[in-house]
N, C-alpha and C. Protein backbone atom coordinates (compact mmCIF):
# COMPACT_ATOMS: atom_id res chain seq x y z
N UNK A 1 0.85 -1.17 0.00
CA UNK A 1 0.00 0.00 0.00
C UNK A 1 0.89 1.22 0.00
N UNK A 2 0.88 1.95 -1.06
CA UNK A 2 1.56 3.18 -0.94
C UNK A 2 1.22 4.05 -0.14
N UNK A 3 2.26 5.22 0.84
CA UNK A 3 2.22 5.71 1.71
C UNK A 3 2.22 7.55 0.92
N UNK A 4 2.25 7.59 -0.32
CA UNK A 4 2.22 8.86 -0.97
C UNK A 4 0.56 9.05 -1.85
N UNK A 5 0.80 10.07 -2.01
CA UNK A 5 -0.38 10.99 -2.42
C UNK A 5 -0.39 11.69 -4.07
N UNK A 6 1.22 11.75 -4.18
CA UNK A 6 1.52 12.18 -5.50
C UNK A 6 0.19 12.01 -6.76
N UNK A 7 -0.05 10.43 -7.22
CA UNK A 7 -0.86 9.72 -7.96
C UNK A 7 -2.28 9.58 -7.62
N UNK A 8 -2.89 10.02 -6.60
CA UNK A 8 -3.98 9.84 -5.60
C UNK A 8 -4.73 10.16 -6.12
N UNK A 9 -4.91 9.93 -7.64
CA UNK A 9 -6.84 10.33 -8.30
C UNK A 9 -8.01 10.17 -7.39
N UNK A 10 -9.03 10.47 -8.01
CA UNK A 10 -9.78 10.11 -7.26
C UNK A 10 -10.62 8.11 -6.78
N UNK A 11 -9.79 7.77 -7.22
CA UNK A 11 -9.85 6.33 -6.36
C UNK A 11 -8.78 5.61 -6.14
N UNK A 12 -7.88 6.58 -6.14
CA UNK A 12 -6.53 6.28 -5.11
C UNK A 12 -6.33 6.09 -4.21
N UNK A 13 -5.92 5.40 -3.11
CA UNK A 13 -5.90 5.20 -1.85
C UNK A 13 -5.90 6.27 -0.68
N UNK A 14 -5.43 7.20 -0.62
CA UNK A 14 -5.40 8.34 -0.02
C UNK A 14 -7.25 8.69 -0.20
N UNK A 15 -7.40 9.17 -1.63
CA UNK A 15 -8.36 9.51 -1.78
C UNK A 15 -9.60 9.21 -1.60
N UNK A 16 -9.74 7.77 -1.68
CA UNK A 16 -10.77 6.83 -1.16
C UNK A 16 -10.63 6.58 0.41
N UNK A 17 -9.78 6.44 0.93
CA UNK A 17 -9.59 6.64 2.43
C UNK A 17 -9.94 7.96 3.20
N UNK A 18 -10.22 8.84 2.76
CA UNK A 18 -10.48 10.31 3.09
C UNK A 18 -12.07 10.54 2.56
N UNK A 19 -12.48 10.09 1.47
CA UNK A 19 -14.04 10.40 0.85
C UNK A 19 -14.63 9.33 1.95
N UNK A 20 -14.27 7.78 1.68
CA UNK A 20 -15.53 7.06 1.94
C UNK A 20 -15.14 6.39 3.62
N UNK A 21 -13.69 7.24 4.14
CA UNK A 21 -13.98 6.42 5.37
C UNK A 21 -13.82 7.83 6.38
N UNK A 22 -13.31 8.79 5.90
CA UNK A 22 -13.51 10.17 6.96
C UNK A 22 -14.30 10.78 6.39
N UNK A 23 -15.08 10.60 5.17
CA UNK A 23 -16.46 11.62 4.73
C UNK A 23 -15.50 13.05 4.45
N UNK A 24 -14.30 13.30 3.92
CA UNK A 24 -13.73 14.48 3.44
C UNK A 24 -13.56 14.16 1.40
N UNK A 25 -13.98 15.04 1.13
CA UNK A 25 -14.00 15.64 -0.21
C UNK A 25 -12.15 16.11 -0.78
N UNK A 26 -11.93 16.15 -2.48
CA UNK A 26 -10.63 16.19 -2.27
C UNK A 26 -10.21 17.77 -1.87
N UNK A 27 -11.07 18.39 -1.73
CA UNK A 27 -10.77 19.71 -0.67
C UNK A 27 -10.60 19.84 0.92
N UNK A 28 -10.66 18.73 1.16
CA UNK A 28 -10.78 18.57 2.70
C UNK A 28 -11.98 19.28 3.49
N UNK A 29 -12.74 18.99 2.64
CA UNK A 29 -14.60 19.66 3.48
C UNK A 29 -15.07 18.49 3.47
N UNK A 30 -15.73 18.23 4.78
CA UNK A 30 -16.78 17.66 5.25
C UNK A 30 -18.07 17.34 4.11
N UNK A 31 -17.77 15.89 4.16
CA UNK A 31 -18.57 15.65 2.99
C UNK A 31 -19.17 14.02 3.11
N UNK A 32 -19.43 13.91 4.09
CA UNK A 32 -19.77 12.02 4.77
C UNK A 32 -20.95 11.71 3.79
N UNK A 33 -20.84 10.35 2.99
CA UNK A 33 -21.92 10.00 2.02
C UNK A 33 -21.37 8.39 1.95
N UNK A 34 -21.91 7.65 1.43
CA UNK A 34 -22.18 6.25 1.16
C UNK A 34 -21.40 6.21 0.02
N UNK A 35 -21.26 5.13 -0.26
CA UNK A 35 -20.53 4.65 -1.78
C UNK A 35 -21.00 5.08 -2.85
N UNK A 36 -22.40 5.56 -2.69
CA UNK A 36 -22.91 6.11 -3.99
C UNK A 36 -22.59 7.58 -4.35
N UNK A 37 -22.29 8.13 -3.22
CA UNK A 37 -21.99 9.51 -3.37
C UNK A 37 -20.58 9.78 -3.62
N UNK A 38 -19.64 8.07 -3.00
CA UNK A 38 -18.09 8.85 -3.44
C UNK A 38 -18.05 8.55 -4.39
N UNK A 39 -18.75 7.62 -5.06
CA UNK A 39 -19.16 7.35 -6.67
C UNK A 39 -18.88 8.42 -7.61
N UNK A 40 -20.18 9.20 -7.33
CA UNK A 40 -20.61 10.46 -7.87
C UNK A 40 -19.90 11.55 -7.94
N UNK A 41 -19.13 11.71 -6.53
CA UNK A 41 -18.24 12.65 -6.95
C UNK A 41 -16.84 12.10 -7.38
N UNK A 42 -16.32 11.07 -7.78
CA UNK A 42 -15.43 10.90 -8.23
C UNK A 42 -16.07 10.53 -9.54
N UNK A 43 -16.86 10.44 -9.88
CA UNK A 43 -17.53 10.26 -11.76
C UNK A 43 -17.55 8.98 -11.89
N UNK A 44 -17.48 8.33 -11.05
CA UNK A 44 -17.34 6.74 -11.86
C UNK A 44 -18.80 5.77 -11.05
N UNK A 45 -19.38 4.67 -11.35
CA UNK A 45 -20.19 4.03 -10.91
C UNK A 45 -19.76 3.08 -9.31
N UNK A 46 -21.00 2.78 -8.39
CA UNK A 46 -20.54 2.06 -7.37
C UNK A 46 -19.80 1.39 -7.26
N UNK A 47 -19.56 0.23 -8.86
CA UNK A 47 -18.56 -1.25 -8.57
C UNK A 47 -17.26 -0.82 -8.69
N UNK A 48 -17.02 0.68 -9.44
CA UNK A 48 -15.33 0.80 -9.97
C UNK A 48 -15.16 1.26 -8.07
N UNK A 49 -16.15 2.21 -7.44
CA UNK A 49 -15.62 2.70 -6.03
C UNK A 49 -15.22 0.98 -5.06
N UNK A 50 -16.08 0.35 -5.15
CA UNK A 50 -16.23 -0.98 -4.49
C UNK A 50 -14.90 -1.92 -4.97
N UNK A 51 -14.19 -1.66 -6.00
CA UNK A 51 -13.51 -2.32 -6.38
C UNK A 51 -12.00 -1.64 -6.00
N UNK A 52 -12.03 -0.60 -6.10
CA UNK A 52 -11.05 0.19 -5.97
C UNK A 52 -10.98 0.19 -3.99
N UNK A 53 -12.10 -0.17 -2.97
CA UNK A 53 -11.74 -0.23 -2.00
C UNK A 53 -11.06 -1.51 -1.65
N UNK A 54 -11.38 -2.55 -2.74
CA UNK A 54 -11.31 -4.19 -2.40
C UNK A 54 -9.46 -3.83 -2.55
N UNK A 55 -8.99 -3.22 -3.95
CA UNK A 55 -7.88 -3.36 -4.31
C UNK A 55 -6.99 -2.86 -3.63
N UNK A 56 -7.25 -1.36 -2.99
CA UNK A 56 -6.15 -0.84 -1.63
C UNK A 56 -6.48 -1.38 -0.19
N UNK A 57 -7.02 -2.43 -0.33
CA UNK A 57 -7.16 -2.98 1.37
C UNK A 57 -8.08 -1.94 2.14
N UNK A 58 -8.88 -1.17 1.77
CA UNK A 58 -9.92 -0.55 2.02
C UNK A 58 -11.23 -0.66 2.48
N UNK A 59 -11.60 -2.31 2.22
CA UNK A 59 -12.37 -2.73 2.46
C UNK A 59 -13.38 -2.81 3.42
N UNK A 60 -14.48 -2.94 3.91
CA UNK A 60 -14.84 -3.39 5.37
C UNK A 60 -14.13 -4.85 5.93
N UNK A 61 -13.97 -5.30 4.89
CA UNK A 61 -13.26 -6.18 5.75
C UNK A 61 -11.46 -6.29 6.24
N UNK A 62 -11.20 -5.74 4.64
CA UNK A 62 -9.59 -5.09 5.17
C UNK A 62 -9.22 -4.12 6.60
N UNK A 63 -10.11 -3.51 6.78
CA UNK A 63 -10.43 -2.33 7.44
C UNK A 63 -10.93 -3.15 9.04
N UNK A 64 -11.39 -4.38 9.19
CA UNK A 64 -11.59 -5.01 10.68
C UNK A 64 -10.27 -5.57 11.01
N UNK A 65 -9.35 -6.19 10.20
CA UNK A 65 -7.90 -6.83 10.05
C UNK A 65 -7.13 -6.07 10.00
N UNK A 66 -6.99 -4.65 11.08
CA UNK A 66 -5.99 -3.73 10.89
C UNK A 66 -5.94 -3.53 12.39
N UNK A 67 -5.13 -3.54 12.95
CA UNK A 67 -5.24 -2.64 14.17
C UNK A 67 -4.60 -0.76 14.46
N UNK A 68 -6.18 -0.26 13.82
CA UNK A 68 -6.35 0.83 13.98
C UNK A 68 -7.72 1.01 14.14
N UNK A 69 -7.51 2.37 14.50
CA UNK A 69 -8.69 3.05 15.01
C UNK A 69 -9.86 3.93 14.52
N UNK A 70 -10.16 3.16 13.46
CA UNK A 70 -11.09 4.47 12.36
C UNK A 70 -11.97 4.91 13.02
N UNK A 71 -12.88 4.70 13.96
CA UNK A 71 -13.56 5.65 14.90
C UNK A 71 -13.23 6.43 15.64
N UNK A 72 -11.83 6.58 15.86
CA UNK A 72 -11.38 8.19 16.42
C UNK A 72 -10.80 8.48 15.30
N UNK A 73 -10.22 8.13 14.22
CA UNK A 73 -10.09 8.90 13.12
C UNK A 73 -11.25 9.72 12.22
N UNK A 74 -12.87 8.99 12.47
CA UNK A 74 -13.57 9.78 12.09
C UNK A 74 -13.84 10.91 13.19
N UNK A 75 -14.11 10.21 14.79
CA UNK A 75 -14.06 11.62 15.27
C UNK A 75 -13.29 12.75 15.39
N UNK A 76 -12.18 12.65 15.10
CA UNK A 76 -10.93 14.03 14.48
C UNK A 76 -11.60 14.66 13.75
N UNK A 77 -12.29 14.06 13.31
CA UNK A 77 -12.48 14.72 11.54
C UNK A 77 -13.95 15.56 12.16
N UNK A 78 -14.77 14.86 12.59
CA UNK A 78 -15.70 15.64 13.15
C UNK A 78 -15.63 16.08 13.78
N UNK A 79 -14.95 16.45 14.72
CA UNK A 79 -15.27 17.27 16.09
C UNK A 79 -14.22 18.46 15.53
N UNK A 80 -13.36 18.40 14.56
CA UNK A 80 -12.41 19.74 14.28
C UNK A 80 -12.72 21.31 14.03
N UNK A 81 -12.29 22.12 14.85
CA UNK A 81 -13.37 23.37 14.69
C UNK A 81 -13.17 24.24 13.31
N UNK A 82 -13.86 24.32 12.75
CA UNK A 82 -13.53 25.71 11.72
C UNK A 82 -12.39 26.12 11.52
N UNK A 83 -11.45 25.72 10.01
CA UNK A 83 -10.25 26.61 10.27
C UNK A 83 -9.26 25.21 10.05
N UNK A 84 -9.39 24.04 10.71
CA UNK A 84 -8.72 23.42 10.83
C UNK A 84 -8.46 22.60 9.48
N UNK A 85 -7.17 22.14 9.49
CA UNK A 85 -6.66 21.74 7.82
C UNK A 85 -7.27 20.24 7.70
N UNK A 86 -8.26 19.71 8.11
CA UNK A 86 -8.80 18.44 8.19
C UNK A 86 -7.64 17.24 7.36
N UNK A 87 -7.21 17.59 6.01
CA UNK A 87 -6.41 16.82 4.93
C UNK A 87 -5.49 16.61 5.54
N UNK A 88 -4.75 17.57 7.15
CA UNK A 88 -3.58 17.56 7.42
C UNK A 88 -3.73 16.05 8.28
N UNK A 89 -5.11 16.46 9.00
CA UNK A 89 -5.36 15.16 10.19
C UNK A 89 -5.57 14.38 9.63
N UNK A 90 -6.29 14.07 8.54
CA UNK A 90 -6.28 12.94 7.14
C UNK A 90 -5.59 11.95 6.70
N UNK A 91 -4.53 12.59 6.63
CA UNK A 91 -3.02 12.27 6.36
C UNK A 91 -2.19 11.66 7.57
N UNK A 92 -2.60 12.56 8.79
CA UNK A 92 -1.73 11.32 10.08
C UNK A 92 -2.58 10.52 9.93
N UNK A 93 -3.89 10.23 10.57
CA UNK A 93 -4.53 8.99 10.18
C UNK A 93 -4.13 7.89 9.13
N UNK A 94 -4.00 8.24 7.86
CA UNK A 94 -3.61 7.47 6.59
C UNK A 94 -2.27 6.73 7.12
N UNK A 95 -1.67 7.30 7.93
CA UNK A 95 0.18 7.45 7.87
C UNK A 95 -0.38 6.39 9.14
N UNK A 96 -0.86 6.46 10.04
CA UNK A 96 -1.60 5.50 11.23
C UNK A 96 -1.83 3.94 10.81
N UNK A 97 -2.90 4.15 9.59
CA UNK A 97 -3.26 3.39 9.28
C UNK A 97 -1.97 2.43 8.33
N UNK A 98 -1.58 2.85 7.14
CA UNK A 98 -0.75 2.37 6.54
C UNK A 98 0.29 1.47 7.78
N UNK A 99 0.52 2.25 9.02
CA UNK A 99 1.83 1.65 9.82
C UNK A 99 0.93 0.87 10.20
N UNK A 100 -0.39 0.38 10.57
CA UNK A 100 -1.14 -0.56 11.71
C UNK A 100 -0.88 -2.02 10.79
N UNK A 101 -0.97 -2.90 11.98
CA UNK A 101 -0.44 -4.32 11.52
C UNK A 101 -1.67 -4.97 11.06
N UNK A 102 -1.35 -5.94 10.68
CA UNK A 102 -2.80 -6.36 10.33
C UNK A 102 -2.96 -7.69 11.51
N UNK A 103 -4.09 -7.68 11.94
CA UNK A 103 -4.30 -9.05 13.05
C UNK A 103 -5.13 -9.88 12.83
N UNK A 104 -5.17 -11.17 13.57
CA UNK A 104 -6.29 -11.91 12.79
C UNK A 104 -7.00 -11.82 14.41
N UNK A 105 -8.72 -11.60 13.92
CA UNK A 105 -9.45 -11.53 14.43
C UNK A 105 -9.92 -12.84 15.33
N UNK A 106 -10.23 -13.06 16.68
CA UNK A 106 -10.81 -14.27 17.00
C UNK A 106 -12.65 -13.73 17.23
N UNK A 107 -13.45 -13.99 16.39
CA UNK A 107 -15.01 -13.19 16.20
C UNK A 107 -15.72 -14.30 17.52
N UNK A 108 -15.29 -15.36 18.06
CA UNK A 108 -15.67 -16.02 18.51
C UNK A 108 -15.59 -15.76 20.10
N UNK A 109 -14.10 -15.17 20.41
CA UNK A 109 -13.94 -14.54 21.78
C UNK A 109 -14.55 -13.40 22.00
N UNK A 110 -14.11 -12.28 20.44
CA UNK A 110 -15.00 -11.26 20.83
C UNK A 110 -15.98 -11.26 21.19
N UNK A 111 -17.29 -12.15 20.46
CA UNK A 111 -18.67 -12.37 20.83
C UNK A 111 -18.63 -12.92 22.47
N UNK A 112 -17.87 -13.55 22.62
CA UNK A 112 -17.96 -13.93 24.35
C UNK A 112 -17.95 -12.74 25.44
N UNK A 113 -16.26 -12.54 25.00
CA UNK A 113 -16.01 -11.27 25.46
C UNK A 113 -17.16 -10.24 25.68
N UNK A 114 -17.55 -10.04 24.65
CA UNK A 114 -19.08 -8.88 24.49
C UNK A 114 -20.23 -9.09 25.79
N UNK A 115 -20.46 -10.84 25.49
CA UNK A 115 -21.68 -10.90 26.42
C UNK A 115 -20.93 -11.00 27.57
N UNK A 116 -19.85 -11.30 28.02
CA UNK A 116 -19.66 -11.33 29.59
C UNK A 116 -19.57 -9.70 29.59
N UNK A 117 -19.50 -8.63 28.86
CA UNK A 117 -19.48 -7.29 29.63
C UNK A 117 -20.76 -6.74 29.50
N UNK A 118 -22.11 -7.44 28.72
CA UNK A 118 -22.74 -6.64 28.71
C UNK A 118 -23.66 -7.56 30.17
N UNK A 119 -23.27 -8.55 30.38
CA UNK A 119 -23.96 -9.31 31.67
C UNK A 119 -23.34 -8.38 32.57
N UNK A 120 -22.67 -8.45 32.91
CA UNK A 120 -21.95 -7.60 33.32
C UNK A 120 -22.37 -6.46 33.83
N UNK A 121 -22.45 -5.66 33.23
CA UNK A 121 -22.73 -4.27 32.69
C UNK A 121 -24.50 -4.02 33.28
N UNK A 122 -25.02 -4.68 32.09
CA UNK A 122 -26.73 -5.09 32.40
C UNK A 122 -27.41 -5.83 33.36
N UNK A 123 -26.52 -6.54 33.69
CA UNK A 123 -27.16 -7.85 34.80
C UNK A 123 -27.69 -9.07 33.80
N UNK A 124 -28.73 -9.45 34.12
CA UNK A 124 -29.04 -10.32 33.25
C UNK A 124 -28.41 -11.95 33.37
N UNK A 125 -28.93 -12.83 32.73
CA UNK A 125 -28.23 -14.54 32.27
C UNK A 125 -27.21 -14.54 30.79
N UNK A 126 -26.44 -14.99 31.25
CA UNK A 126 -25.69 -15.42 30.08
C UNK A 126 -26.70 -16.52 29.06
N UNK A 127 -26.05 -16.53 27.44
CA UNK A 127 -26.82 -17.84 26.82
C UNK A 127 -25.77 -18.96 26.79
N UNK A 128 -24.37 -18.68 27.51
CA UNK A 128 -23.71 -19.82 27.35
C UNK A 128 -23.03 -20.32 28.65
N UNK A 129 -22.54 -21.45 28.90
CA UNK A 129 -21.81 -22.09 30.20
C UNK A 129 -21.13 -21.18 30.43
């Protein structure tokens, strides 16, 4: 995965990482929309955006096999006041992400994990031994 921007059309990795996973436009404005909209504004149809996320590891699923944090990378992006260079915070994120390792998920502990905190948490019966 390249770590530059130079080539970064609009379904370049940078670029697709900034439209469809921080909702920023290639101006760095606030611009959060679905695949159909980074579609649209990059001119091309859903499958070339969908394909172009499959091919830079962009994926939803590339994107669970990373250990990083795209939910405080979107909240950077949102909570930044007026003024602020969003593309700049964009870019550490990207630079975040690119360095994060990739891990393999155990979906089986997590789900455990989950219900012992929400028993936990809620009270309630577990559904398992």
């Amino acid at each position: 995965m390249s770590n530059t921007a130079a080539d970064d059309g609009p379904l370049g990795a940078f670029a697709l990482f900034c439209a469809y996973h921080l909702g920023l436009d290639h101006q760095g404005r606030r611009r959060f929309g679905n695949i159909h909209d980074v579609a649209r504004g990059a001119g091309v149809d859903r499958d070339q955006v969908e394909a172009a996320l499959v091919r830079h590891g962009l994926d939803a699923g590339s994107m669970l096999n990373r250990d990083f944090d795209l939910a405080s990378a979107q909240l950077d992006i949102q909570v930044s006041p007026p003024g602020v260079d969003l593309l700049s915070i964009a870019w550490m994120h990207w630079e975040l992400f690119c360095n994060a390792p990739v891990v393999t998920r155990d979906w089986a502990r997590e789900a455990r994990d989950d219900e012992d905190e929400n028993a936990r948490v809620f009270g309630g019966r577990r559904t398992r031994n």
